[in-house]
Protein backbone atom coordinates (compact mmCIF):
# COMPACT_ATOMS: atom_id res chain seq x y z
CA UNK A 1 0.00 0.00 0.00
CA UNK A 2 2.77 2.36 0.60
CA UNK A 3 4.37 1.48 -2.52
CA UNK A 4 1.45 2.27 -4.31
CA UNK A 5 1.14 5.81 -2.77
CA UNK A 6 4.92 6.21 -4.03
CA UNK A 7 3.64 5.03 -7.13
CA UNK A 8 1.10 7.73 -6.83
CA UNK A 9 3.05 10.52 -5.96
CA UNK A 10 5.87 10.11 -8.92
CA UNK A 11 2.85 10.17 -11.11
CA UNK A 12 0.82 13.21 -10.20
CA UNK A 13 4.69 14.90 -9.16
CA UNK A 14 3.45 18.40 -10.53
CA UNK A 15 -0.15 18.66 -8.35
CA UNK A 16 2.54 19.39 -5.08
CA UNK A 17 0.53 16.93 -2.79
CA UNK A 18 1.97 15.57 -0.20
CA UNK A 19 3.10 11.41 0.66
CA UNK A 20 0.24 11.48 3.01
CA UNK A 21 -2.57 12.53 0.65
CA UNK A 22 -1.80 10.03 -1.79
CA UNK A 23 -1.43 7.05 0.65
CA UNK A 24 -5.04 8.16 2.16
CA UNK A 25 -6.25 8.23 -1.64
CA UNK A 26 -4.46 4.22 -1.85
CA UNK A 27 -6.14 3.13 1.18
CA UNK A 28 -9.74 4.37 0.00
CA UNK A 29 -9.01 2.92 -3.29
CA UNK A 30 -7.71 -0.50 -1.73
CA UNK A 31 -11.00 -0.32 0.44
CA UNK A 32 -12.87 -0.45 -2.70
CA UNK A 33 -11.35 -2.95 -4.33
CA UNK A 34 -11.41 -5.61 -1.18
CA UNK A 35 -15.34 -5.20 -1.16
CA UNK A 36 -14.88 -5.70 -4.75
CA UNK A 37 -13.31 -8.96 -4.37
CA UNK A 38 -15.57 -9.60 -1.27
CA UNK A 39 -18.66 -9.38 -3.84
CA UNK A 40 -16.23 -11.86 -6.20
CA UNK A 41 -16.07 -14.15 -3.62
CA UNK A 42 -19.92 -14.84 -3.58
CA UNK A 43 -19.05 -16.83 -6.85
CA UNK A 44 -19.99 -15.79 -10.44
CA UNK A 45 -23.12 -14.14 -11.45
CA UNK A 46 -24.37 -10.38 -11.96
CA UNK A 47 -23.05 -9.24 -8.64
CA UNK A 48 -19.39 -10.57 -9.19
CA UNK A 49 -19.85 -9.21 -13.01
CA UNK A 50 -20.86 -5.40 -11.78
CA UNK A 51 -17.93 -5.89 -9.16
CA UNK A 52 -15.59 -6.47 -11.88
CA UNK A 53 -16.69 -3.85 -13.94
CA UNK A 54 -16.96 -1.44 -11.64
CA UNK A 55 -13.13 -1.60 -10.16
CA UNK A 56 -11.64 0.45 -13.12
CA UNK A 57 -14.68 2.64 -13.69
CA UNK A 58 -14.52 4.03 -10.19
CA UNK A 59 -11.19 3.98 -9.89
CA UNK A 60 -10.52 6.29 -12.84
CA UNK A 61 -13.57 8.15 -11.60
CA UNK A 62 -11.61 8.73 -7.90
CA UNK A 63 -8.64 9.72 -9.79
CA UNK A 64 -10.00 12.22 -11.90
CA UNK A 65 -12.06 13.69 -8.61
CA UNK A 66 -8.96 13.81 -6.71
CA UNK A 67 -6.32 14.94 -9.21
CA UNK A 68 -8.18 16.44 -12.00
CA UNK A 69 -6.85 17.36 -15.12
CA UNK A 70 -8.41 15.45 -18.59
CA UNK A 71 -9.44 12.68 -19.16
CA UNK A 72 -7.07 10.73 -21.24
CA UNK A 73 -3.68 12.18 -19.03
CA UNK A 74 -5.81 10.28 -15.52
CA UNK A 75 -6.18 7.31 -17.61
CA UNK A 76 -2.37 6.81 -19.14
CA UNK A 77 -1.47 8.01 -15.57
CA UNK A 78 -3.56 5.09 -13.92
CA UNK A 79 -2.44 2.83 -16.50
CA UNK A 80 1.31 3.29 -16.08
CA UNK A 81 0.69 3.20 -11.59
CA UNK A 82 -1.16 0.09 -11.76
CA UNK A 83 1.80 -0.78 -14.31
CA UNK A 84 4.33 -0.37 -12.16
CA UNK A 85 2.01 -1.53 -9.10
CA UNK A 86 1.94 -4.75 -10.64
CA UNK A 87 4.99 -5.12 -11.12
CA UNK A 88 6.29 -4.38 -7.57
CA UNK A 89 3.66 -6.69 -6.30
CA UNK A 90 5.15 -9.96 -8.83
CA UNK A 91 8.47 -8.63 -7.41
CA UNK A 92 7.54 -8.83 -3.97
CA UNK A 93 5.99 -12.12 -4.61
CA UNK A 94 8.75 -13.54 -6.24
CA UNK A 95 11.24 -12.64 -3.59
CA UNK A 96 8.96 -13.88 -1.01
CA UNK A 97 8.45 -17.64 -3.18
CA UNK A 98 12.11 -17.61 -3.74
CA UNK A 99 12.96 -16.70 0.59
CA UNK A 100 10.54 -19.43 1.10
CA UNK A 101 12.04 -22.16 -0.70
CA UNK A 102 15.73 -21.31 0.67
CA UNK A 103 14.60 -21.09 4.51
């Protein structure tokens, strides 16, 4: 989560916000999405198919509320955090599979 507020703030750099903004903007957003897979859990159907859609419609939504600017700068913005989000979370992972393994 903290990573992701990094994430965050090297994204949205020039809006002068501060660490703490952005990780209360991750945790609302990571609120979201565990009801979201809360709802997924209850197996497949409408529910879990609104849940699904709905993750990158609000989230894009919250961004734009929170940061402003247009529309197609919060999207490649969003795209390229949850880029690099992923990717520190399959590095984290890895290094976690691998540390198991040895010890």
């Amino acid at each position: 989560l903290p990573t992701f507020a990094l994430w965050l703030k090297l994204a949205y750099f020039n809006r002068r916000m501060r660490y703490t903004e952005h990780l209360v903007f991750a945790l609302h957003v990571h609120a979201f999405w565990f009801v979201v897979v809360g709802l997924l859990a209850t197996g497949p159907g409408i529910v879990a198919l609104a849940a699904v859609v709905a993750v990158p419609v609000y989230s894009a939504l919250a961004a734009r509320r929170v940061y402003g600017g247009r529309w197609s700068f919060t999207l490649l913005r969003g795209a390229a955090v949850m880029s690099a989000y992923g990717m520190t979370l399959a590095l984290s992972l890895a290094i976690v599979g691998i540390w198991s393994l040895l010890f």
